[in-house]
N, C-alpha and C. Protein backbone atom coordinates (compact mmCIF):
# COMPACT_ATOMS: atom_id res chain seq x y z
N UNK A 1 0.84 -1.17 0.00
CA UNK A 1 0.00 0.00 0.00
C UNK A 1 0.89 1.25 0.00
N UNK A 2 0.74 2.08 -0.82
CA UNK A 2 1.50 3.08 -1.00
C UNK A 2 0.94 4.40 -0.13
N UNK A 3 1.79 5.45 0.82
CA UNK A 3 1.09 6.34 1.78
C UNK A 3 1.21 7.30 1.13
N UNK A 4 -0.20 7.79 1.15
CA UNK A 4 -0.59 9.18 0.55
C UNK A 4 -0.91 10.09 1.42
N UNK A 5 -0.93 10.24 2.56
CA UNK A 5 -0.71 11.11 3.23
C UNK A 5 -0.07 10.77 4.51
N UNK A 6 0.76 11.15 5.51
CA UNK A 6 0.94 11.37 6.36
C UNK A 6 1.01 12.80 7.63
N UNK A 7 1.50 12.83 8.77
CA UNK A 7 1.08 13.73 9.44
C UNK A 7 1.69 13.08 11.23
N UNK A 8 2.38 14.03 11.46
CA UNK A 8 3.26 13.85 12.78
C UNK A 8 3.42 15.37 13.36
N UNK A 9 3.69 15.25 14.42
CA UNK A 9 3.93 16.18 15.44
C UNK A 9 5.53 15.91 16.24
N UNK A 10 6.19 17.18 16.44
CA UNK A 10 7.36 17.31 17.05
C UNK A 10 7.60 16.78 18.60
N UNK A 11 8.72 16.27 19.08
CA UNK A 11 8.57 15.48 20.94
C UNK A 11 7.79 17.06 21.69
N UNK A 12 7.96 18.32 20.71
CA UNK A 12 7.96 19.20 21.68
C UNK A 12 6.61 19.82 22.04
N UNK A 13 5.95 19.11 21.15
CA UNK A 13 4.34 19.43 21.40
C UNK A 13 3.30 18.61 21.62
N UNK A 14 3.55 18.81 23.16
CA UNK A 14 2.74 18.37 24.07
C UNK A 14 2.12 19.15 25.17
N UNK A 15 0.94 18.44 25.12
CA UNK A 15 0.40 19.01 27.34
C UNK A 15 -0.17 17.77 27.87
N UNK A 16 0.37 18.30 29.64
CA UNK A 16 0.36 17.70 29.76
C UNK A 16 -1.27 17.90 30.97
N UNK A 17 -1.64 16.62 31.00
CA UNK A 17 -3.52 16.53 31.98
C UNK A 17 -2.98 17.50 33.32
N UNK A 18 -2.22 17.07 34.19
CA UNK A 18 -1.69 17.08 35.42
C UNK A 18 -0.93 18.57 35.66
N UNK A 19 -1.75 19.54 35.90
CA UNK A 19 -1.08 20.46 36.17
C UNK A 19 0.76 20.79 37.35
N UNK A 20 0.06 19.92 38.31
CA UNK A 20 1.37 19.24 38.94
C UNK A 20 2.62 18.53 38.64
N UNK A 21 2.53 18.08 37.32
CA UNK A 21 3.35 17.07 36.39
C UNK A 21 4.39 18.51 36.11
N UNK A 22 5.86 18.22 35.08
CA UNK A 22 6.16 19.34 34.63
C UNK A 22 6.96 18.86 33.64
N UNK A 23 6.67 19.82 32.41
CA UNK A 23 7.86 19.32 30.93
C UNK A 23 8.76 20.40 30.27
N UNK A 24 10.15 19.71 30.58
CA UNK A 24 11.28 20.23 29.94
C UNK A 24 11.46 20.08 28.46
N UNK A 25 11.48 20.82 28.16
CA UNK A 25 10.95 20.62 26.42
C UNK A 25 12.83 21.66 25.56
N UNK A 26 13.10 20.59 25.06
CA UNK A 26 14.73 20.23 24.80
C UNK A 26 15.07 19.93 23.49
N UNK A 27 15.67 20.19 22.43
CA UNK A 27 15.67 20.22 21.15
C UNK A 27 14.91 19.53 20.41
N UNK A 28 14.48 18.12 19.93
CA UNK A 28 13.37 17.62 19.83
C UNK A 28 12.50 16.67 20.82
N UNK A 29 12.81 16.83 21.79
CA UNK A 29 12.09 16.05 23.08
C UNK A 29 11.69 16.59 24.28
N UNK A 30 11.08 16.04 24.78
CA UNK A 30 10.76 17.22 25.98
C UNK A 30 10.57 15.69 26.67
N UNK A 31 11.17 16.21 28.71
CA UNK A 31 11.46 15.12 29.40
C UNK A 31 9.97 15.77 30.54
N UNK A 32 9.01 15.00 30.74
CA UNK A 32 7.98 14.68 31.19
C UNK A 32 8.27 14.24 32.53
N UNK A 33 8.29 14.89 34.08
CA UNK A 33 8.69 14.35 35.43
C UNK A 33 6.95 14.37 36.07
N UNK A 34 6.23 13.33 36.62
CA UNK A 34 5.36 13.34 37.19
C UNK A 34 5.49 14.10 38.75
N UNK A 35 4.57 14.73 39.45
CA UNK A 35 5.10 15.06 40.72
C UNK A 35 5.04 13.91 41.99
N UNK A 36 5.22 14.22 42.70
CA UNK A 36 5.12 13.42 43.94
C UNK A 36 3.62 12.75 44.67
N UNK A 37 2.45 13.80 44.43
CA UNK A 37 1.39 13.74 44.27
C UNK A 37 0.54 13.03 43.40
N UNK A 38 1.36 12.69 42.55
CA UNK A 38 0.36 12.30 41.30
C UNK A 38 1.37 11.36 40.28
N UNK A 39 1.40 10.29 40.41
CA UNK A 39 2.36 9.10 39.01
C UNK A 39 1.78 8.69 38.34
N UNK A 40 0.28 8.33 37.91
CA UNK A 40 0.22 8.53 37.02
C UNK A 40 -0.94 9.34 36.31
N UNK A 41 -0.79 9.71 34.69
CA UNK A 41 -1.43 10.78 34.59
C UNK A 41 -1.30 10.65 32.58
N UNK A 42 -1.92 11.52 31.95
CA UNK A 42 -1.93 11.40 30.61
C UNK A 42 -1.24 12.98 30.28
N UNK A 43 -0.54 12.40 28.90
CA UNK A 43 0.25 13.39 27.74
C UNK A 43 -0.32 12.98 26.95
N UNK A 44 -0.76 14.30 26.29
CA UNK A 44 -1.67 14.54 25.11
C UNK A 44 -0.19 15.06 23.89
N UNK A 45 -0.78 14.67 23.04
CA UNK A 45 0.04 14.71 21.55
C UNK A 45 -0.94 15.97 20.80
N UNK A 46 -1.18 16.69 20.02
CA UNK A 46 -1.96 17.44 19.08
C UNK A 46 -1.48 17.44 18.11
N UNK A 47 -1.75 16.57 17.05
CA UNK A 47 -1.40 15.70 15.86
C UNK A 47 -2.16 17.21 14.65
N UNK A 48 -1.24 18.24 14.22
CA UNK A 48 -2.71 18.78 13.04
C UNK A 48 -2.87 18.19 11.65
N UNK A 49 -3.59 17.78 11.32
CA UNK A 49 -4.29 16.76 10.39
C UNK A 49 -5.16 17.52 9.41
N UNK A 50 -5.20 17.24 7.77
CA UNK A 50 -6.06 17.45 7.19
C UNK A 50 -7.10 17.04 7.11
N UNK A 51 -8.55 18.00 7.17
CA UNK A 51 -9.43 17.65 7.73
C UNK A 51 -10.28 16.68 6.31
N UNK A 52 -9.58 17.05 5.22
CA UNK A 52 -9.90 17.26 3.90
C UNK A 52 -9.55 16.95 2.81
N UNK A 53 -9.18 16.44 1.98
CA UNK A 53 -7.84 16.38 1.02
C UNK A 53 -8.15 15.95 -0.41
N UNK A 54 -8.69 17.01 -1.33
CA UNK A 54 -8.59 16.62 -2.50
C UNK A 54 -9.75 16.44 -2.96
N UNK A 55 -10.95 16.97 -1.83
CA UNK A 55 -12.61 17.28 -1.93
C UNK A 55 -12.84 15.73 -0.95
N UNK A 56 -12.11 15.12 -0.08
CA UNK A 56 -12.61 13.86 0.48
C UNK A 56 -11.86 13.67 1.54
N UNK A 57 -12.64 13.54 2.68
CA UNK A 57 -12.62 13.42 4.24
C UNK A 57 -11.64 12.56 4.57
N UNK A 58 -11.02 12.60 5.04
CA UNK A 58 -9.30 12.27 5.20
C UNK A 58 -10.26 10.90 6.60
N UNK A 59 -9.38 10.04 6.40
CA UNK A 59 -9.43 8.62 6.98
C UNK A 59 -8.49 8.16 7.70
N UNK A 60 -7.90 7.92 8.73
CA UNK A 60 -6.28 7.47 8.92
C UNK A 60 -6.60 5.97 9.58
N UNK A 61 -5.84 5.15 9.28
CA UNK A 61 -5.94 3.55 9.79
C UNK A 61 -4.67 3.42 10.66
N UNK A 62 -3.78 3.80 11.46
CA UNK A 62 -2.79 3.57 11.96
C UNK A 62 -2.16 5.32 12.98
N UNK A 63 -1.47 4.50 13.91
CA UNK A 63 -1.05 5.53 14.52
C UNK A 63 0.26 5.01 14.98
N UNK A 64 1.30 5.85 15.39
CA UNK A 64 2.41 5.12 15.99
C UNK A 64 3.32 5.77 16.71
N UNK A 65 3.32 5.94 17.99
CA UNK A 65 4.38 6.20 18.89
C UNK A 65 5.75 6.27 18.94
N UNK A 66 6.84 7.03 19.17
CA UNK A 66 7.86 6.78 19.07
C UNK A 66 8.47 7.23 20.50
N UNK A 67 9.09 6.84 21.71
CA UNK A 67 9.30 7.35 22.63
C UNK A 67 10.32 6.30 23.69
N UNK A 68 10.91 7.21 24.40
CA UNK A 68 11.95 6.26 25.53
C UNK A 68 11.45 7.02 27.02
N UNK A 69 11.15 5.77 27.94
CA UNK A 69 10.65 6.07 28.97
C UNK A 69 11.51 5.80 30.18
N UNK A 70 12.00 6.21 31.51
CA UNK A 70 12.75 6.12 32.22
C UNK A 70 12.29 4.63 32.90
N UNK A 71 13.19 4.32 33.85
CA UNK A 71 12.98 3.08 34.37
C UNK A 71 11.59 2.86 34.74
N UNK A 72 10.75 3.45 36.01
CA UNK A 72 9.52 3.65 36.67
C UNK A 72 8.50 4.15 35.84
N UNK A 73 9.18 4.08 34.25
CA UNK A 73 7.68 4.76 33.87
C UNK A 73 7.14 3.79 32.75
N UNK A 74 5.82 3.80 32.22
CA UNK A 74 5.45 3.08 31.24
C UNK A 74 4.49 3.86 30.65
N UNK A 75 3.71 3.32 29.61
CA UNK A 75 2.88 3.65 28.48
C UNK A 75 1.98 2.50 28.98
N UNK A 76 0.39 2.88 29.20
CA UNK A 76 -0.55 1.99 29.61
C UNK A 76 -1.75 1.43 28.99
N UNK A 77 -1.74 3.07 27.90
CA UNK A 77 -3.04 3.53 27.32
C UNK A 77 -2.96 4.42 26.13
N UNK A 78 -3.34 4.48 24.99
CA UNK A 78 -2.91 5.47 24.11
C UNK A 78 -4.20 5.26 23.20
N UNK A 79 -5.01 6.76 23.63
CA UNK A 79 -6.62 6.99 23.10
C UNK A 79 -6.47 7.81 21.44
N UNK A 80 -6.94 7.66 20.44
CA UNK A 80 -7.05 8.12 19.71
C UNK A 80 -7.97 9.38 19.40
N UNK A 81 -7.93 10.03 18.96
CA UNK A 81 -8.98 11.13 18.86
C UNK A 81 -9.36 11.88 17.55
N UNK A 82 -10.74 11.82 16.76
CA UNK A 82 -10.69 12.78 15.66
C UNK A 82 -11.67 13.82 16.35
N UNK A 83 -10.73 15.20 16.98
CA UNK A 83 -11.39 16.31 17.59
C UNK A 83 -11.86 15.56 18.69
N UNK A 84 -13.40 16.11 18.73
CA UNK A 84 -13.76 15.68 20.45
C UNK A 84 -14.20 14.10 20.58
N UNK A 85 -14.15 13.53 19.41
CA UNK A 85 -14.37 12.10 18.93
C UNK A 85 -13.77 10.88 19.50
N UNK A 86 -13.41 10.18 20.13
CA UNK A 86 -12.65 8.91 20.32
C UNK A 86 -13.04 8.31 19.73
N UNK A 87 -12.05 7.81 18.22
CA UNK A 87 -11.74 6.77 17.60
C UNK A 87 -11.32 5.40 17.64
N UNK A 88 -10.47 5.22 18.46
CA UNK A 88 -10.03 3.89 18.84
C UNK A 88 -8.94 4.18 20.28
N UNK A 89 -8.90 3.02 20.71
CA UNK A 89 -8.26 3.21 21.97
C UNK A 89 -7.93 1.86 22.07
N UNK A 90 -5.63 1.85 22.77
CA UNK A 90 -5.01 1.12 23.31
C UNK A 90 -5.02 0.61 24.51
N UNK A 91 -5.63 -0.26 25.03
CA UNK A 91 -5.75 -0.22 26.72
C UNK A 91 -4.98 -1.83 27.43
N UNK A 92 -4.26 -1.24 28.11
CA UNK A 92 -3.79 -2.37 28.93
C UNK A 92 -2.52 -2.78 28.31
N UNK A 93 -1.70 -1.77 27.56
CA UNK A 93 -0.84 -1.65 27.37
C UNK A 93 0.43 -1.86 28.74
N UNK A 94 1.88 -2.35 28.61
CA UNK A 94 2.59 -2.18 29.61
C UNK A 94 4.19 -2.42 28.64
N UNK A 95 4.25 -0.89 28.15
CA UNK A 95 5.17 -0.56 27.46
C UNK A 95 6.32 0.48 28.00
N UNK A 96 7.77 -0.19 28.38
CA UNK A 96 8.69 0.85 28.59
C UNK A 96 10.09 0.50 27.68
N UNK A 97 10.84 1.62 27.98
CA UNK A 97 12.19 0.87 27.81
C UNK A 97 12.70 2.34 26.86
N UNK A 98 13.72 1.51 25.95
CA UNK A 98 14.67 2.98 25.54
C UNK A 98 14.26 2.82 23.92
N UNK A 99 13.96 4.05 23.35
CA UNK A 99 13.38 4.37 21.84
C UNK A 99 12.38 3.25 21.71
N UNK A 100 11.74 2.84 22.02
CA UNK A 100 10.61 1.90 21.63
C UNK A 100 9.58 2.56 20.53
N UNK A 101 9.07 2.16 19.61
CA UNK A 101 7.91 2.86 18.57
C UNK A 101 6.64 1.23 19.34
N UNK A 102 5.60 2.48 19.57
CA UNK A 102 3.95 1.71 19.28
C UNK A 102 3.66 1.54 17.78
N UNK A 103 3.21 0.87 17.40
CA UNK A 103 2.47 0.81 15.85
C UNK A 103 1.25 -0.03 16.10
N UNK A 104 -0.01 0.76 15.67
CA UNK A 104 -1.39 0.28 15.51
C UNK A 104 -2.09 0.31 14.67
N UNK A 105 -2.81 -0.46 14.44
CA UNK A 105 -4.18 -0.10 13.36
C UNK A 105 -5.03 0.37 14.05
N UNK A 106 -5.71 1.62 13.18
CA UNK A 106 -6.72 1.98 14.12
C UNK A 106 -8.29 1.25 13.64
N UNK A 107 -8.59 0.77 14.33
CA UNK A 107 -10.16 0.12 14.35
C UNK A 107 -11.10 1.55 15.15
N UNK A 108 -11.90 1.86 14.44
CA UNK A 108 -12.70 2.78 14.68
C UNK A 108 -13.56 1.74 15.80
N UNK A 109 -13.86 3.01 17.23
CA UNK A 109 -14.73 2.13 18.07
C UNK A 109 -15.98 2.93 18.51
């Protein structure tokens, strides 16, 4: 299958749920420290996407992570979203370690 469109976002654009949380945001990465109060918590990605393309409503089947997480930390859950929409969702995930990529199909749910 040949990709006709794609669409990614920089390590440096992110927010994060947890106002208490805090991110150092560093040439292309930004290092994510949870506080003491609160371990765990969600980072949002804001992916901008064509809404449109060529007179026809843009579709995406896949999503994919690219990230290295410190010892104590993992990846649990990774929700998809078109706007206020949830599309598909990763759950029960228990993903860490150094440069790891997620790769999914997205199944619309």
């Amino acid at each position: 299958m040949t990709i006709k469109q794609a669409a990614w976002t920089h390590g440096l654009g992110i927010e994060l749920e947890s106002r208490s949380w805090t991110a150092l945001r560093q040439g292309f990465y930004t290092i994510v420290t949870p506080s003491n109060e609160s371990q765990a918590g969600w980072v949002h990605f804001v992916i901008p996407t064509p809404v449109i393309i060529n007179g026809v409503r843009s579709k995406f089947d896949s999503a994919r992570i690219k990230f290295t997480t410190g010892p104590a930390a993992k990846i649990t859950n990774v929700h998809v979203y078109d706007g206020e929409n949830k599309i598909s969702e990763f759950n029960g995930l228990n993903v860490t370690g150094k440069l790891e990529t997620i790769s999914k199909d997205i199944a619309i749910v």
